[in-house]
Protein backbone atom coordinates (compact mmCIF):
# COMPACT_ATOMS: atom_id res chain seq x y z
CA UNK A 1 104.39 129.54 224.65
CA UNK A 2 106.45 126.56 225.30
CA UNK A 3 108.40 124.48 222.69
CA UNK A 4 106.60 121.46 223.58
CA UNK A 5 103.05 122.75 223.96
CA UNK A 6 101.16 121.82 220.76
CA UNK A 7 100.22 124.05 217.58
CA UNK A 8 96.99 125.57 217.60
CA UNK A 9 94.96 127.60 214.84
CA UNK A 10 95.91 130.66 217.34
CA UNK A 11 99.05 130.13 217.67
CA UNK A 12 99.34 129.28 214.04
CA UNK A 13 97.75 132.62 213.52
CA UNK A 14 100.13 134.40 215.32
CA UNK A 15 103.62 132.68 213.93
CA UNK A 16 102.16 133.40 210.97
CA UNK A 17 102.18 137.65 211.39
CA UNK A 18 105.21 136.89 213.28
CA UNK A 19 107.26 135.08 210.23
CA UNK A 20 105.82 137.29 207.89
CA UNK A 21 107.16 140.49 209.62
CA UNK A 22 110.45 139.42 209.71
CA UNK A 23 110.80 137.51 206.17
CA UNK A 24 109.26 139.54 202.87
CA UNK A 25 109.43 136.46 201.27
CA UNK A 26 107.65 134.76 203.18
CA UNK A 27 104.94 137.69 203.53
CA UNK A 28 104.65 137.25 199.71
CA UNK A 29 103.43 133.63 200.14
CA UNK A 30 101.47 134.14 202.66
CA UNK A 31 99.58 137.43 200.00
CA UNK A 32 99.94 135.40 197.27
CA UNK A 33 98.68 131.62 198.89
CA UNK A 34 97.14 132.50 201.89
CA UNK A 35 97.91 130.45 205.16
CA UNK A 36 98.92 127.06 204.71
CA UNK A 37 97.24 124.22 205.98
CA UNK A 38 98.06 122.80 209.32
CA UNK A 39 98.96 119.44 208.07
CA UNK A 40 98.03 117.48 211.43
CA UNK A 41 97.95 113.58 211.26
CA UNK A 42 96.77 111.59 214.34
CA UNK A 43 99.50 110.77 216.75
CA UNK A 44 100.23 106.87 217.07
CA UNK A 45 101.41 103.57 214.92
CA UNK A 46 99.17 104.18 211.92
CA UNK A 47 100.41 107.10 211.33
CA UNK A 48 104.43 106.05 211.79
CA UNK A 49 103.82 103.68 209.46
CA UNK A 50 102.93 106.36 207.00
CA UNK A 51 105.87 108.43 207.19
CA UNK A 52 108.07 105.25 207.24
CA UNK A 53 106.52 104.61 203.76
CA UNK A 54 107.34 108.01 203.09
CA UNK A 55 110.66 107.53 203.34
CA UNK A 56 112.64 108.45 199.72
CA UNK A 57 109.21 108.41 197.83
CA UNK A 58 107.15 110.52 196.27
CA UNK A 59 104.18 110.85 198.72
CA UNK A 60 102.01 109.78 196.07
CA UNK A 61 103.12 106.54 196.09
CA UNK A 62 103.40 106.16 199.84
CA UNK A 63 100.00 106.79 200.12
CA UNK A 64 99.14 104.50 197.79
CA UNK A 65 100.65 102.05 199.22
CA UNK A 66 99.54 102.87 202.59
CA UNK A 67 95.63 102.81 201.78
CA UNK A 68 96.46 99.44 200.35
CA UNK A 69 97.80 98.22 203.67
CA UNK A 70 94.76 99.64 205.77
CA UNK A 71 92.14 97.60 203.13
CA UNK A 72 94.48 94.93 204.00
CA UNK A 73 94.17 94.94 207.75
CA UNK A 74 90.88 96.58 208.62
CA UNK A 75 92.51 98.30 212.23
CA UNK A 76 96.48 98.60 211.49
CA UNK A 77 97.46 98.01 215.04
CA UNK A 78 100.96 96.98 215.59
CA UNK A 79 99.34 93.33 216.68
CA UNK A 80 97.69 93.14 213.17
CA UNK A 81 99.93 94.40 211.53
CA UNK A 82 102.67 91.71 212.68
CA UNK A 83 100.06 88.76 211.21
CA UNK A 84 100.90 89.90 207.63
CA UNK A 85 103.76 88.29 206.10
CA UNK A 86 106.45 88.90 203.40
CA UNK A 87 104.30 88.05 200.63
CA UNK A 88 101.35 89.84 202.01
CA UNK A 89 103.62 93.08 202.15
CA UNK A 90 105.45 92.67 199.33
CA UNK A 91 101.93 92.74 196.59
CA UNK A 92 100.86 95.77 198.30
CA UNK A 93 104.11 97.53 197.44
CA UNK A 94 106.67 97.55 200.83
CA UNK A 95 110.27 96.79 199.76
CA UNK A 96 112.32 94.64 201.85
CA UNK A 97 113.77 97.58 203.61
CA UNK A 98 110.52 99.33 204.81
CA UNK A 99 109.24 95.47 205.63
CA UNK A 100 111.82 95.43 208.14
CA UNK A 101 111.17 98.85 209.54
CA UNK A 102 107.44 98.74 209.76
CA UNK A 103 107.91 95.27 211.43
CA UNK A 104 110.55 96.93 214.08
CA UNK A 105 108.45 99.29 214.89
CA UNK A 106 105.60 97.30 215.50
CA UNK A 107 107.46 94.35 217.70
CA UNK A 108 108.95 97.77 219.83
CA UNK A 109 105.37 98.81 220.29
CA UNK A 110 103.47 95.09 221.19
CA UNK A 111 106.46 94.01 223.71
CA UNK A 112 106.39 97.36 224.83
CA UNK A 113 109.76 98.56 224.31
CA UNK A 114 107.94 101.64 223.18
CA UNK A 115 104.81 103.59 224.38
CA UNK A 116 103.39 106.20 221.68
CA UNK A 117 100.96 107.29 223.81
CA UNK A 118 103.46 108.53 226.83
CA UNK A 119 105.48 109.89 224.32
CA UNK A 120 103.21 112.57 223.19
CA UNK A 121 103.63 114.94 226.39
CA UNK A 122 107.16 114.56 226.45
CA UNK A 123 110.01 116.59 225.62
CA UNK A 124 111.41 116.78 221.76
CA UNK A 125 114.86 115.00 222.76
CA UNK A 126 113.35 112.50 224.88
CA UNK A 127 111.06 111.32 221.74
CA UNK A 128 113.95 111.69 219.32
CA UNK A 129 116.10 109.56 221.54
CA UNK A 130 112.97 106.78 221.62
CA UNK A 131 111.41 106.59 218.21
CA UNK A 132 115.91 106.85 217.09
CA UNK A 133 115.78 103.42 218.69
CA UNK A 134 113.60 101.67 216.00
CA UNK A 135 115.49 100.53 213.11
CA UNK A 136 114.54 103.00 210.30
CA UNK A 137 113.40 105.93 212.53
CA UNK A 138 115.97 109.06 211.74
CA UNK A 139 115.84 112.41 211.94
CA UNK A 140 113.53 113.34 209.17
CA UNK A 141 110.93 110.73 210.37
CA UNK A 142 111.12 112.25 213.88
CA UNK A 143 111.04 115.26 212.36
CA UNK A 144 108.01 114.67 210.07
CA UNK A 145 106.04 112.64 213.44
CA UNK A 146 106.91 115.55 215.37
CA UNK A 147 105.39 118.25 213.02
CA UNK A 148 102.51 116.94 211.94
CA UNK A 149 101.36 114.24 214.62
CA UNK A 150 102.47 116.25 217.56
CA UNK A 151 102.20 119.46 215.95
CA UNK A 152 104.82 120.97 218.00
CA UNK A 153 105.94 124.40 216.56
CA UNK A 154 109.71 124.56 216.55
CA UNK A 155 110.99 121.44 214.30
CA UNK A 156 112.53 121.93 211.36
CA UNK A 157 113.31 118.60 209.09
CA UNK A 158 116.35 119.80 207.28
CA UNK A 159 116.73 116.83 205.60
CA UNK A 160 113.77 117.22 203.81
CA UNK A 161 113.95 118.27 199.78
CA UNK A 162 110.77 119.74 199.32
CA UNK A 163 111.80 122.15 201.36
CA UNK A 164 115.54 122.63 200.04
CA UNK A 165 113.92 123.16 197.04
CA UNK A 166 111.49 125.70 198.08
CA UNK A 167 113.88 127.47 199.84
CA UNK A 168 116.12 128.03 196.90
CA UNK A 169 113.52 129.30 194.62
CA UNK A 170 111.99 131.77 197.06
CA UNK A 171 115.27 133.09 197.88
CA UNK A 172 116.60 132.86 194.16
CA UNK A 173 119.96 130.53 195.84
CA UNK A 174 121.99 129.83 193.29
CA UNK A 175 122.44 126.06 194.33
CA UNK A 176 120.19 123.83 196.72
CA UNK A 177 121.16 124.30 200.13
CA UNK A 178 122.23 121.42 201.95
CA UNK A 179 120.51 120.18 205.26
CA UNK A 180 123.30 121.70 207.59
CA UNK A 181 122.55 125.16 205.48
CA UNK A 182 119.08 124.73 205.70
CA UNK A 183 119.52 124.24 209.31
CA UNK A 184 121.49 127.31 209.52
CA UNK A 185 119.11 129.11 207.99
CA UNK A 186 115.84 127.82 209.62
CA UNK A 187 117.74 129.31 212.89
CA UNK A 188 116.33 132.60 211.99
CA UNK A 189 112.53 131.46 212.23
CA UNK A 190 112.94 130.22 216.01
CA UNK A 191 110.52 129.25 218.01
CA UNK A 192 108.25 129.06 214.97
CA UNK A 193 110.43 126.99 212.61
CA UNK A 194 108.04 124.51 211.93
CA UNK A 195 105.15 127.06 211.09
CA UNK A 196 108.57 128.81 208.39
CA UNK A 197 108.24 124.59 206.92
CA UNK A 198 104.68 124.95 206.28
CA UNK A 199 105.00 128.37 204.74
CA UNK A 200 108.07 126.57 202.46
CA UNK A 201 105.76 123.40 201.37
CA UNK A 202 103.03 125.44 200.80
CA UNK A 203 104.92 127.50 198.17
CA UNK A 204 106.57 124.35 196.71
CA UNK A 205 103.32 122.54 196.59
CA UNK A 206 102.37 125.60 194.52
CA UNK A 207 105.09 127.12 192.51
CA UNK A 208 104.12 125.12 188.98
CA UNK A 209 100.40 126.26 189.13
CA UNK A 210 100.48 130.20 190.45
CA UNK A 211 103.87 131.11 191.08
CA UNK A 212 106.15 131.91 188.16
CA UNK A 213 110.11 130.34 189.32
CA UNK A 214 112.38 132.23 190.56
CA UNK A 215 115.60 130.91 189.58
């Protein structure tokens, strides 16, 4: 299978049996969860957006504030989107910060800097490099697009927390590791590392209502 080819419930499937034969941990999960979802989003602006809002919040809230913005603007399109102003943006919850973002992102799209669509079939560094253009697009938004939109099977956001914190309670770490450790570790799980993610949020998603913590 290639890196860039996208995830299927097969291949899921499979890097599932696979990371489970090589992590006990992991196997556990799996036993005591079963398989976690696949956590696909449609590719494109909509869903960009999303993640932007994302960003350093709770996803609760992000998502609240994102259904707010699509009631707002019946087809968020980066063209529809731009007709909204400050004050517009502001009562449905976007700070300053992710006004500026959202709005970068959408100009790069309409005067077409940038071309979601092409994107999709290409390489991992060659969409990094592109959506790291937009003000407000790092990593972990790449990252996050990547995984879920794109589904492609070997990205690991290491700057993610949910995951840090999984991480150290399945492996009973006696501090959180840090992105470059998580990185480190997530080595071990290659060319499935973003199938070893949804194993990690699956558990963290779960630990306070089956899983007793480990720490």
């Amino acid at each position: 299978m290639l890196i860039s080819e996208s995830l299927t419930q097969e291949t899921l499937a499979r890097a599932l049996m696979e990371l489970a034969s090589r992590d006990n941990d992991f196997a556990h999960v799996l036993e005591t969860l079963g398989s976690p979802p696949m956590w696909n989003r449609i590719a494109g602006f909509p869903t960009l957006v999303r993640i932007i809002l994302e960003q350093q919040v709770s996803l609760a809230s992000a998502k609240a504030i994102y259904e707010r913005l699509c009631a707002m603007v019946v087809r968020l399109t980066p063209e529809n989107f731009l007709t909204l102003d400050d004050v517009q943006l502001k009562a449905i919850g976007l700070s300053r910060q992710k006004t500026v973002y959202t709005r970068a992102l959408a100009n790069a799209i309409v005067n077409g800097e940038l071309d979601l669509v092409k994107l999709e079939t290409m390489e991992e560094t060659i969409i990094r490099t592109e959506l790291k253009r937009i003000k407000g697009i790092g990593d972990w938004t790449v990252d996050i697009y990547l995984l879920m939109a794109l589904q492609r099977p070997d990205v690991f956001p290491k700057g993610d927390l949910a995951l840090a914190i999984a991480l150290q309670k399945l492996k009973n770490l006696s501090v959180r590791p840090t992105p470059e450790q998580l990185e480190a570790i997530a080595d071990n799980w290659r060319p499935w590392r973003a199938i070893a993610a949804r194993i990690l949020w699956h558990y963290y998603l779960n630990i306070p209502k089956t899983l007793p913590s480990q720490t």
